[in-house]
C-alpha atoms as a PDB file:
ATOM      1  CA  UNK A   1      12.877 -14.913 -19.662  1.00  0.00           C
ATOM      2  CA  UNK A   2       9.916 -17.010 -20.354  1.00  0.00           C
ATOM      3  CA  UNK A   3      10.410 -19.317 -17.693  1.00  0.00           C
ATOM      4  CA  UNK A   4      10.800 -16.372 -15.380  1.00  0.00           C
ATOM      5  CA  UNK A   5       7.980 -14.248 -13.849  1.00  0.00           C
ATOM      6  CA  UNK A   6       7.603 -10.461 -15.734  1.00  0.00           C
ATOM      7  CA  UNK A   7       4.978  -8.263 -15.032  1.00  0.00           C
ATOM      8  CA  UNK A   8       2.923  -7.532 -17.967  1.00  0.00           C
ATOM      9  CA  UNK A   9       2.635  -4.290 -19.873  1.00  0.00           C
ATOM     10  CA  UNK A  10      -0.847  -3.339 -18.240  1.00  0.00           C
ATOM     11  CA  UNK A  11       0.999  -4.155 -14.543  1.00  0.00           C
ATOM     12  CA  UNK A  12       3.693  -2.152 -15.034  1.00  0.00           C
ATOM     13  CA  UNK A  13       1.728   1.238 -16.340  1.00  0.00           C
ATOM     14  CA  UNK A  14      -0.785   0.849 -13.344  1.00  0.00           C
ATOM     15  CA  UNK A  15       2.450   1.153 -11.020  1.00  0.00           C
ATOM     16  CA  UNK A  16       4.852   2.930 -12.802  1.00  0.00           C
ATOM     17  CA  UNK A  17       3.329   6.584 -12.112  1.00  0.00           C
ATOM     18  CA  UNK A  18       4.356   5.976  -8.529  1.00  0.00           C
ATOM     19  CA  UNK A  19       7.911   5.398  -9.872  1.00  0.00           C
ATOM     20  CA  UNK A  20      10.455   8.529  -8.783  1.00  0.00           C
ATOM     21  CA  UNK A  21      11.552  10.378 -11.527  1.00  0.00           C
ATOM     22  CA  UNK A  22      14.846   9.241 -13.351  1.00  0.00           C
ATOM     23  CA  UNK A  23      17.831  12.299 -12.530  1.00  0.00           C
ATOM     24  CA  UNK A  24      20.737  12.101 -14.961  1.00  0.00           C
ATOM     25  CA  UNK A  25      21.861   8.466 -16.399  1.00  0.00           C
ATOM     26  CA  UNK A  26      18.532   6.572 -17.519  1.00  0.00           C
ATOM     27  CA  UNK A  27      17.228   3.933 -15.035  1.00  0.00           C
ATOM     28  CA  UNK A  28      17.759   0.435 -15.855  1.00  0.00           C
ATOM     29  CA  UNK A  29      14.720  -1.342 -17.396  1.00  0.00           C
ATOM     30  CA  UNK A  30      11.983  -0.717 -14.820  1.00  0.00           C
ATOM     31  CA  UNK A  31      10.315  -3.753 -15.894  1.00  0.00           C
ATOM     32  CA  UNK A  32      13.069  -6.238 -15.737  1.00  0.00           C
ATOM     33  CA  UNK A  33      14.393  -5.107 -12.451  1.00  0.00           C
ATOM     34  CA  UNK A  34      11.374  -4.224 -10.643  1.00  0.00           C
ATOM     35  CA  UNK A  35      10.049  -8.128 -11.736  1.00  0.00           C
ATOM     36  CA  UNK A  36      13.282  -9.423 -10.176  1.00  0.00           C
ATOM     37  CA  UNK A  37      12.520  -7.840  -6.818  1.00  0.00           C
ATOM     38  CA  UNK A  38       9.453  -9.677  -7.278  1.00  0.00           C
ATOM     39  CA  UNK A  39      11.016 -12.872  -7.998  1.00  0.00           C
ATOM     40  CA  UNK A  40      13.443 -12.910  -4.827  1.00  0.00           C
ATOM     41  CA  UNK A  41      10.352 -12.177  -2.632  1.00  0.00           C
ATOM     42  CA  UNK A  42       8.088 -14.511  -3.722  1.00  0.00           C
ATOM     43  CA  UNK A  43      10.654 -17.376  -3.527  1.00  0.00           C
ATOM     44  CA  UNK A  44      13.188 -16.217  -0.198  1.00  0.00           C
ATOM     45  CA  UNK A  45      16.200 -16.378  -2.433  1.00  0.00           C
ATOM     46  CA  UNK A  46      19.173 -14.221  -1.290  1.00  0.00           C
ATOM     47  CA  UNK A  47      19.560 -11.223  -3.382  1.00  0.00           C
ATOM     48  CA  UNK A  48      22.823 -13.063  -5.164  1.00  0.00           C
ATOM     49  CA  UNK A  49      20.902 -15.989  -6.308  1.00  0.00           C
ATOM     50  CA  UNK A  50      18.433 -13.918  -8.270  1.00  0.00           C
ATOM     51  CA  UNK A  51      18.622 -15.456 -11.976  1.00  0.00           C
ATOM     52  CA  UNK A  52      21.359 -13.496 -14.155  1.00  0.00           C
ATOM     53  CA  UNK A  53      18.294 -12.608 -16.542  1.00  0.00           C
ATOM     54  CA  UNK A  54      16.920 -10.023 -14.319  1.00  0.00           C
ATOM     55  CA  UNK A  55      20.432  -8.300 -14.461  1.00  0.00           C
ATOM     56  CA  UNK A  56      22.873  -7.342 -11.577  1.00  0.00           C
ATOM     57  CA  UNK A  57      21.622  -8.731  -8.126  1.00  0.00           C
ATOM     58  CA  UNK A  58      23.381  -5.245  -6.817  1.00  0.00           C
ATOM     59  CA  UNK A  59      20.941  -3.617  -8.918  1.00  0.00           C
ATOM     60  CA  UNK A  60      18.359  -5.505  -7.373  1.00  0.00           C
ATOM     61  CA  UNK A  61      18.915  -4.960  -4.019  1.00  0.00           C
ATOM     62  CA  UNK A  62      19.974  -1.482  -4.504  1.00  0.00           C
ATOM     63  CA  UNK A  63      16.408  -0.664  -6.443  1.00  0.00           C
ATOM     64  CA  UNK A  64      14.307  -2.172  -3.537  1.00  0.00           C
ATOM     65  CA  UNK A  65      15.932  -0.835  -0.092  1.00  0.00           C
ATOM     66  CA  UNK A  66      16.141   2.948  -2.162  1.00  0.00           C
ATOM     67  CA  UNK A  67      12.691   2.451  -3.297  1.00  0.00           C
ATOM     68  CA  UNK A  68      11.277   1.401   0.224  1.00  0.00           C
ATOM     69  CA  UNK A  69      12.972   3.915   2.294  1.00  0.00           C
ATOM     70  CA  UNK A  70      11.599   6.293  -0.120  1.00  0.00           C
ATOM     71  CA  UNK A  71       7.712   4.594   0.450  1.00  0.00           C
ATOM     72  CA  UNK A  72       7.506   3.856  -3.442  1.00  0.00           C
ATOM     73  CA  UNK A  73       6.053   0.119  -2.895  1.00  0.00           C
ATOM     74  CA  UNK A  74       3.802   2.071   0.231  1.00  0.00           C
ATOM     75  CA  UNK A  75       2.188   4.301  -2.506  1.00  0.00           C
ATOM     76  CA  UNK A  76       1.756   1.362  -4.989  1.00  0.00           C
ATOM     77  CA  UNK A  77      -0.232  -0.768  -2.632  1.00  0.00           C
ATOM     78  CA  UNK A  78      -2.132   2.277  -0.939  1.00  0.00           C
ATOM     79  CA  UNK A  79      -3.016   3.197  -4.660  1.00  0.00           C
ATOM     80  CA  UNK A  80      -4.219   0.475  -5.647  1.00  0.00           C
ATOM     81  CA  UNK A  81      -6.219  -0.947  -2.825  1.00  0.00           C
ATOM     82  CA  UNK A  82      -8.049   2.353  -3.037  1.00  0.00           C
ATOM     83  CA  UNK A  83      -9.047   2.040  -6.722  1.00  0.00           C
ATOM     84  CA  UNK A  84     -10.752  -0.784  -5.881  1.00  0.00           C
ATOM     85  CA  UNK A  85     -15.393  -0.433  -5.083  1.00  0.00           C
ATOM     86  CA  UNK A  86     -16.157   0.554  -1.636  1.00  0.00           C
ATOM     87  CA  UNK A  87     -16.697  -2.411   0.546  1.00  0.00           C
ATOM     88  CA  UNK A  88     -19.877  -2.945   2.358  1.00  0.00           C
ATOM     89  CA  UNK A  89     -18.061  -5.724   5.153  1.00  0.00           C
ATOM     90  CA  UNK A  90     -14.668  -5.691   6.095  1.00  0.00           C
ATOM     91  CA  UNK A  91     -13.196  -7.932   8.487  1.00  0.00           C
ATOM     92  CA  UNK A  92      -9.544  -7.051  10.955  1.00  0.00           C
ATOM     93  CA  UNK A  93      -7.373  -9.456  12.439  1.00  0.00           C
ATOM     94  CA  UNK A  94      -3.635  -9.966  12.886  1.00  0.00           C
ATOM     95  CA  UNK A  95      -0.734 -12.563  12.510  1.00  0.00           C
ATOM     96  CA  UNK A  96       3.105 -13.220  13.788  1.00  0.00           C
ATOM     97  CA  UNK A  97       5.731 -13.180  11.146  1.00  0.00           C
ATOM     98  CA  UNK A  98       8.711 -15.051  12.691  1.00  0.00           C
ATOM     99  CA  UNK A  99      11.826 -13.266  12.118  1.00  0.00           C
ATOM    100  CA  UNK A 100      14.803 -15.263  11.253  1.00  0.00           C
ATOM    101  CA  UNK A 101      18.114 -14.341  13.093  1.00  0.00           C
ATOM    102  CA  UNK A 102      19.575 -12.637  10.723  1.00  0.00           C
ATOM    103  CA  UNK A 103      16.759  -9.831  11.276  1.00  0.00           C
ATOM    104  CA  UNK A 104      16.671  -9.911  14.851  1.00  0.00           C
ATOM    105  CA  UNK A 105      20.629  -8.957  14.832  1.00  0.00           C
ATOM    106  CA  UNK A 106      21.430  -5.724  15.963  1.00  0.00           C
ATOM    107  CA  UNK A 107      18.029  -5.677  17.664  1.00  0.00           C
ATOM    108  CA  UNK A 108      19.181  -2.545  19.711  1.00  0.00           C
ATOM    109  CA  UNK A 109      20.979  -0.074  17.064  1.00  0.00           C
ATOM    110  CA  UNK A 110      19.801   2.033  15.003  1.00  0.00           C
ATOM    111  CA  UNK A 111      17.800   5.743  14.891  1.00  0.00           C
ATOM    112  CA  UNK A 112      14.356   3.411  13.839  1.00  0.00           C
ATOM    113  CA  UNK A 113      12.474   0.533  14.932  1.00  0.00           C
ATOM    114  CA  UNK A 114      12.985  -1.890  13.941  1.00  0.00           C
ATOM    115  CA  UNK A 115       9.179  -3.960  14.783  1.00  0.00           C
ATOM    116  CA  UNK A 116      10.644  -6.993  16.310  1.00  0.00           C
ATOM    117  CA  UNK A 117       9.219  -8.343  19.375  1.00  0.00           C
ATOM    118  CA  UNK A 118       9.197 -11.275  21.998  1.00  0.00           C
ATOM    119  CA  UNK A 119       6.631 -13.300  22.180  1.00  0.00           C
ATOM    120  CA  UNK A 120       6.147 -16.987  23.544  1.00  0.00           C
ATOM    121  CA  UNK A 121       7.080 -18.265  19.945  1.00  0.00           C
ATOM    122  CA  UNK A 122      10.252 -16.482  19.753  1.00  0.00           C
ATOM    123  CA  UNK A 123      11.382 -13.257  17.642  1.00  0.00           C
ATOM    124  CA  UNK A 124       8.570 -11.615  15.188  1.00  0.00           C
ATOM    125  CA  UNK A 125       6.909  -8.854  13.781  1.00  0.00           C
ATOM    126  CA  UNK A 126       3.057  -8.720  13.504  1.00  0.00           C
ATOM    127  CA  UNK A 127       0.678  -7.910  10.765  1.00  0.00           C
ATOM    128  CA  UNK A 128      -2.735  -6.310  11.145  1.00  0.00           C
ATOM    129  CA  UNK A 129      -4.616  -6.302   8.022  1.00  0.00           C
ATOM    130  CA  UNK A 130      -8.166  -4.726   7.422  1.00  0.00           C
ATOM    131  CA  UNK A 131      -9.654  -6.571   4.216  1.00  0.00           C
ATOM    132  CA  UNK A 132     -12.622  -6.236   2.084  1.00  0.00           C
ATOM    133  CA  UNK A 133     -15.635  -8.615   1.329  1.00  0.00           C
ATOM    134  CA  UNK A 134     -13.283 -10.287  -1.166  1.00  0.00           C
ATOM    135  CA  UNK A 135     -10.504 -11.079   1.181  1.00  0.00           C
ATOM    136  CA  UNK A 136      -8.597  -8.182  -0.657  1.00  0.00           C
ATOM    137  CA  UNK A 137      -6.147  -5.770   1.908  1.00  0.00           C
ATOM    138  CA  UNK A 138      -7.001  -2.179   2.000  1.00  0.00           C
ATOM    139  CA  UNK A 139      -5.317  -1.542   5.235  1.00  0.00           C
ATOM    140  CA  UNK A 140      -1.635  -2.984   6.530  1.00  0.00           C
ATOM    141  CA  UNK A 141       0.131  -2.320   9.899  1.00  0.00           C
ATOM    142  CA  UNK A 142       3.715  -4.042  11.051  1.00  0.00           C
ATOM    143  CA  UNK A 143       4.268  -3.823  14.410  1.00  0.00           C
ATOM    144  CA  UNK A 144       6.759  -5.588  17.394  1.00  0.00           C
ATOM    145  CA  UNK A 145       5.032  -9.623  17.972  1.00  0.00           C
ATOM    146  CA  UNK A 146       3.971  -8.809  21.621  1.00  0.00           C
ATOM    147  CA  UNK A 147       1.556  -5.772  20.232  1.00  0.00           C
ATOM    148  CA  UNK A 148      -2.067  -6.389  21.365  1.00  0.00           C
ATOM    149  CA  UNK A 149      -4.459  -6.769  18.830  1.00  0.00           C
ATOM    150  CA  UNK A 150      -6.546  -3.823  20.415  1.00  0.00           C
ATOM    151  CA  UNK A 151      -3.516  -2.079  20.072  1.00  0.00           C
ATOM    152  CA  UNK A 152      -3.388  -2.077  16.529  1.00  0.00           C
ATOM    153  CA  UNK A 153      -6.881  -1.999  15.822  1.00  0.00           C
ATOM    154  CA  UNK A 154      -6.537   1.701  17.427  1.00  0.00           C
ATOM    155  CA  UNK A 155      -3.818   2.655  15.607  1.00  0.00           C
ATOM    156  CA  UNK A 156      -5.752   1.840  12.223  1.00  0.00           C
ATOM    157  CA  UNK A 157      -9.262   2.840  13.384  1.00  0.00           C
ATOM    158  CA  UNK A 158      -9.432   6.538  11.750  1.00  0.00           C
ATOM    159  CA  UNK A 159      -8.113   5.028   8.244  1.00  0.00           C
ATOM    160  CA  UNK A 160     -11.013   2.469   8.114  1.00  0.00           C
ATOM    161  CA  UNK A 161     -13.280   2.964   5.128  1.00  0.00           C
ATOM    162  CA  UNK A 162     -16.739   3.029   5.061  1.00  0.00           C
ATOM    163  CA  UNK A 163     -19.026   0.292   5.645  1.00  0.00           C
ATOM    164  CA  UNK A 164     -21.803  -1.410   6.557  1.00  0.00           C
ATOM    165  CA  UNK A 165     -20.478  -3.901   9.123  1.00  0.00           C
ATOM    166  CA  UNK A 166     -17.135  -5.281  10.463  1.00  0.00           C
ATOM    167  CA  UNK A 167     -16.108  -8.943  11.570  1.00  0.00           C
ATOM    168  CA  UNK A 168     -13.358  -9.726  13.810  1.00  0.00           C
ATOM    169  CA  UNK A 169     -13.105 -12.521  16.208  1.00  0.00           C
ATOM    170  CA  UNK A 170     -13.279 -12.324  20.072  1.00  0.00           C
ATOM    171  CA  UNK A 171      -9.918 -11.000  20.254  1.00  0.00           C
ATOM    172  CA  UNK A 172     -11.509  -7.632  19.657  1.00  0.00           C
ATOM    173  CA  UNK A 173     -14.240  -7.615  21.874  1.00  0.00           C
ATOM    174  CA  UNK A 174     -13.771  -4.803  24.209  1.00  0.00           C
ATOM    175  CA  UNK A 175     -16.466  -1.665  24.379  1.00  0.00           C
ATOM    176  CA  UNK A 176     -14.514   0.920  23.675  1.00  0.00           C
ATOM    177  CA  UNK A 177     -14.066  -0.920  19.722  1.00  0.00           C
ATOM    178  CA  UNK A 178     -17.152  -1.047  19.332  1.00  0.00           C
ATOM    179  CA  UNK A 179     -18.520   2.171  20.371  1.00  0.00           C
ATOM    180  CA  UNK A 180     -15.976   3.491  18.182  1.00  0.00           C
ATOM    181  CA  UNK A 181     -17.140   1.299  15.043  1.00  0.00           C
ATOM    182  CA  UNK A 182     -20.992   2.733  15.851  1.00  0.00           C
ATOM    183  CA  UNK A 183     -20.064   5.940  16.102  1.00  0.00           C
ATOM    184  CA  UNK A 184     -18.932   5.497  11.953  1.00  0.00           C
ATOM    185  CA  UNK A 185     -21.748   3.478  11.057  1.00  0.00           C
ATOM    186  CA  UNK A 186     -20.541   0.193  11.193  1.00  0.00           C
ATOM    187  CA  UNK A 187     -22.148  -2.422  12.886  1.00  0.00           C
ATOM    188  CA  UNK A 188     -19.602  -5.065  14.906  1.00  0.00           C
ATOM    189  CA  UNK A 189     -20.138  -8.544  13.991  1.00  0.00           C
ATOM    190  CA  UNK A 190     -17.535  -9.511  17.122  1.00  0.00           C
ATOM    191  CA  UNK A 191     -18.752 -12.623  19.457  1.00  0.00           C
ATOM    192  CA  UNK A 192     -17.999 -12.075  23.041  1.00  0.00           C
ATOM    193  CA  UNK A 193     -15.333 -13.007  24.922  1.00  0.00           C
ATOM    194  CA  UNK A 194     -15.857 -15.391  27.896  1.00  0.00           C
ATOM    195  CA  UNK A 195     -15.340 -12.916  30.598  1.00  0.00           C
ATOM    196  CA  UNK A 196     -18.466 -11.205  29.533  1.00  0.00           C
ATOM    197  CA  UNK A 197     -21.104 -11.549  32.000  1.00  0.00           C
ATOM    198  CA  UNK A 198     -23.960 -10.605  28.922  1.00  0.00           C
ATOM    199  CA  UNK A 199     -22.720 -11.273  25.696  1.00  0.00           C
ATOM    200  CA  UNK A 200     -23.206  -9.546  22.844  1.00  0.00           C
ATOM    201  CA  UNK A 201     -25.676 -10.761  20.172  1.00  0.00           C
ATOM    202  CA  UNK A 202     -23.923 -10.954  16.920  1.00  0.00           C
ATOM    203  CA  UNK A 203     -24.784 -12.918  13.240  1.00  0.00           C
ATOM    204  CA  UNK A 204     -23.330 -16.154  13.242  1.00  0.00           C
ATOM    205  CA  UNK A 205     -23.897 -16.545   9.867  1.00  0.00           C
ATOM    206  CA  UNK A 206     -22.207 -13.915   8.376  1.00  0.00           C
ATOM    207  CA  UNK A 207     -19.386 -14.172  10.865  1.00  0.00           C
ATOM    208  CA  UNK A 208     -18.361 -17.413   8.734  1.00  0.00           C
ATOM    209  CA  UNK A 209     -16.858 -15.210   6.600  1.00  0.00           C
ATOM    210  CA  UNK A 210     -14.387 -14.187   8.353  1.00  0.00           C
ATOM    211  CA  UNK A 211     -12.261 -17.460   6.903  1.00  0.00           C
ATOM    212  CA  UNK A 212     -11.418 -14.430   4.063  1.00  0.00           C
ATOM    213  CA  UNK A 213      -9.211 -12.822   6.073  1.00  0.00           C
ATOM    214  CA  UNK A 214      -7.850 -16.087   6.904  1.00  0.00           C
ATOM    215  CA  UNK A 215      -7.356 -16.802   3.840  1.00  0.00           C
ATOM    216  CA  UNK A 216      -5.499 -13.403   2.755  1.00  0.00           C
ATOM    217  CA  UNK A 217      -2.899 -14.319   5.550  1.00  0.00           C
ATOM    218  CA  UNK A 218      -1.971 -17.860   4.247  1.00  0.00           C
ATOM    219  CA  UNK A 219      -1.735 -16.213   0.859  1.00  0.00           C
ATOM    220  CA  UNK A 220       0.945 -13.853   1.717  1.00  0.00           C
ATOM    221  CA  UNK A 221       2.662 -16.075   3.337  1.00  0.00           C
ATOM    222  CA  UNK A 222       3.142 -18.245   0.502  1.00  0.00           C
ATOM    223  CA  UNK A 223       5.430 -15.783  -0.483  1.00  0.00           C
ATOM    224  CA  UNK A 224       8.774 -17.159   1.512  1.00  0.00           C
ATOM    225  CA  UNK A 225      10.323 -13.669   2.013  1.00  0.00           C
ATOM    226  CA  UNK A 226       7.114 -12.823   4.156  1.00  0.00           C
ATOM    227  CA  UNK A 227       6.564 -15.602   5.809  1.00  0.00           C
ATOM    228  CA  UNK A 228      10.353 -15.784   7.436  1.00  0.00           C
ATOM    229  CA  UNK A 229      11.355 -12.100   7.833  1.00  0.00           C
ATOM    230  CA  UNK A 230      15.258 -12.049   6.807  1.00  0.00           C
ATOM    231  CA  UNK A 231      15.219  -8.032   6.769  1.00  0.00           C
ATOM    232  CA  UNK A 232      16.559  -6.280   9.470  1.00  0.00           C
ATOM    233  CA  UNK A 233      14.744  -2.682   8.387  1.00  0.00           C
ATOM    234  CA  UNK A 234      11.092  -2.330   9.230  1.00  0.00           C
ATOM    235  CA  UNK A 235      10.373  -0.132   6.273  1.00  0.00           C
ATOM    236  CA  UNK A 236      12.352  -2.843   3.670  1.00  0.00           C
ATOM    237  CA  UNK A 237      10.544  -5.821   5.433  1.00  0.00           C
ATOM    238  CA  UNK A 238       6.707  -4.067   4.978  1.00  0.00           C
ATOM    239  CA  UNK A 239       7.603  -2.450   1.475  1.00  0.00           C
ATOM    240  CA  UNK A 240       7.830  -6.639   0.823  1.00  0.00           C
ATOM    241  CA  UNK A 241       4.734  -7.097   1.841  1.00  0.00           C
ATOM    242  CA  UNK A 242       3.402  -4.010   0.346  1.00  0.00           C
ATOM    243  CA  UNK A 243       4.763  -5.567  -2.724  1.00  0.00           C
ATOM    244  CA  UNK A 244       2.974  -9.479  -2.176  1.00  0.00           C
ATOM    245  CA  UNK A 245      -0.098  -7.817  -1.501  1.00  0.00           C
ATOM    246  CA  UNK A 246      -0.210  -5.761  -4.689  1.00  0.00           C
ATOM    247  CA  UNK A 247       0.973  -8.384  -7.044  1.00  0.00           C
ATOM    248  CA  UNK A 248      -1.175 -11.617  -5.313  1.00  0.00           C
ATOM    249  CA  UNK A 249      -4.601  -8.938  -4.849  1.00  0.00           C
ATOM    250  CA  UNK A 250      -4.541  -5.780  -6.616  1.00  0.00           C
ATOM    251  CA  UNK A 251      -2.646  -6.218  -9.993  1.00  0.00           C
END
């Protein structure tokens, strides 16, 4: 498997406490299997055309949609965003993952949500990310395309982390944000929208770096399996993305 992407030994024992316990007949190799779910991410293969060297595709796809409906690859990437130093900026801000027909099928059934929306550009789901100085995720949300961005900045508002300041563009200029981000001691570093009659003064400067979050956006979606969504289950489709994040940022 040389030619094929492994995690290392130090990878796998910073993830494999959040593994579930083995019950009866030993797991197949953690390693091998859990590298192949990797693999078939990163490049949008179908679960079949994973190489024979990682073992069984069945196993494959078995091991990932068990895993993510049990919130394994949640813990992983929840764990080890919060080993990293506290971040004195973070920055917020959202994209549209387009979501291929084979996801958008059977739109309507099912007990959950599936986090599909309509937007002008189709089908998607949308991902709000909170990131540190270093363009690193520490906070993910997947929600339906046509969610506002004020939306989901609510949602994730009590989980932010401590810190000195926040950048976001103009998208997230409304009052209520930022009374909210003064009332934890951050400072906003938001410019104003163009319906503001007095805008807000804010650092140009350091708003520049707001290309980091950018930047962690175009990064995950390098990963074909996250850029095109091909899974029809919310929690499957995010646990991929829990799992980009954590290999591209964290590990």
């Amino acid at each position: 498997m040389s030619d094929l992407f492994l995690l290392s030994e130090r990878q796998m024992a910073r993830i494999s406490p959040h593994f579930p316990l083995s019950h009866g007949v030993a797991r197949v190799d953690d390693q091998r299997v859990v590298s192949g779910i990797v693999y078939v991410i990163r490049n949008g293969l179908q679960w079949k055309d994973a190489p024979s060297q990682y073992g069984p595709h069945k196993t494959l796809y078995n091991r990932c949609i068990r895993w993510s409906r049990l919130g394994v690859f949640d813990r992983i990437f929840a764990s080890l965003a919060g080993e990293g130093p506290q971040p004195e900026r973070i920055m917020i801000d959202a994209t549209h993952l387009k979501a291929d027909r084979t996801a958008a099928s059977l739109l309507k059934k099912g007990m959950f949500p599936r986090r599909i929306g309509r937007t002008k550009g189709g089908l998607n789901s949308k991902l709000h990310a909170v990131c540190d100085d270093d363009g690193r995720p520490i906070i993910m949300l997947l929600s339906e395309g046509q969610m506002s961005d004020h939306k989901g900045a609510r949602i994730v508002l009590n989980a932010l982390p401590k810190a000195d300041c926040l950048i976001a563009d103009k998208g997230y200029d409304s009052t209520w944000f930022r009374e909210e981000l003064l009332a934890r001691g951050i400072e906003p570093c938001i410019p104003s929208s163009k319906s503001r009659k007095k805008p807000y003064v804010y650092d140009k400067a350091l708003y520049r770096r707001r290309h980091k979050v950018e930047n962690l956006f175009a990064k995950l979606k390098v990963w074909r399996r996250i850029a095109t969504r091909y899974d029809r289950c919310a929690h499957t489709f995010f646990s991929a993305i829990c799992i980009a994040a954590s290999v591209i940022f964290w590990l």
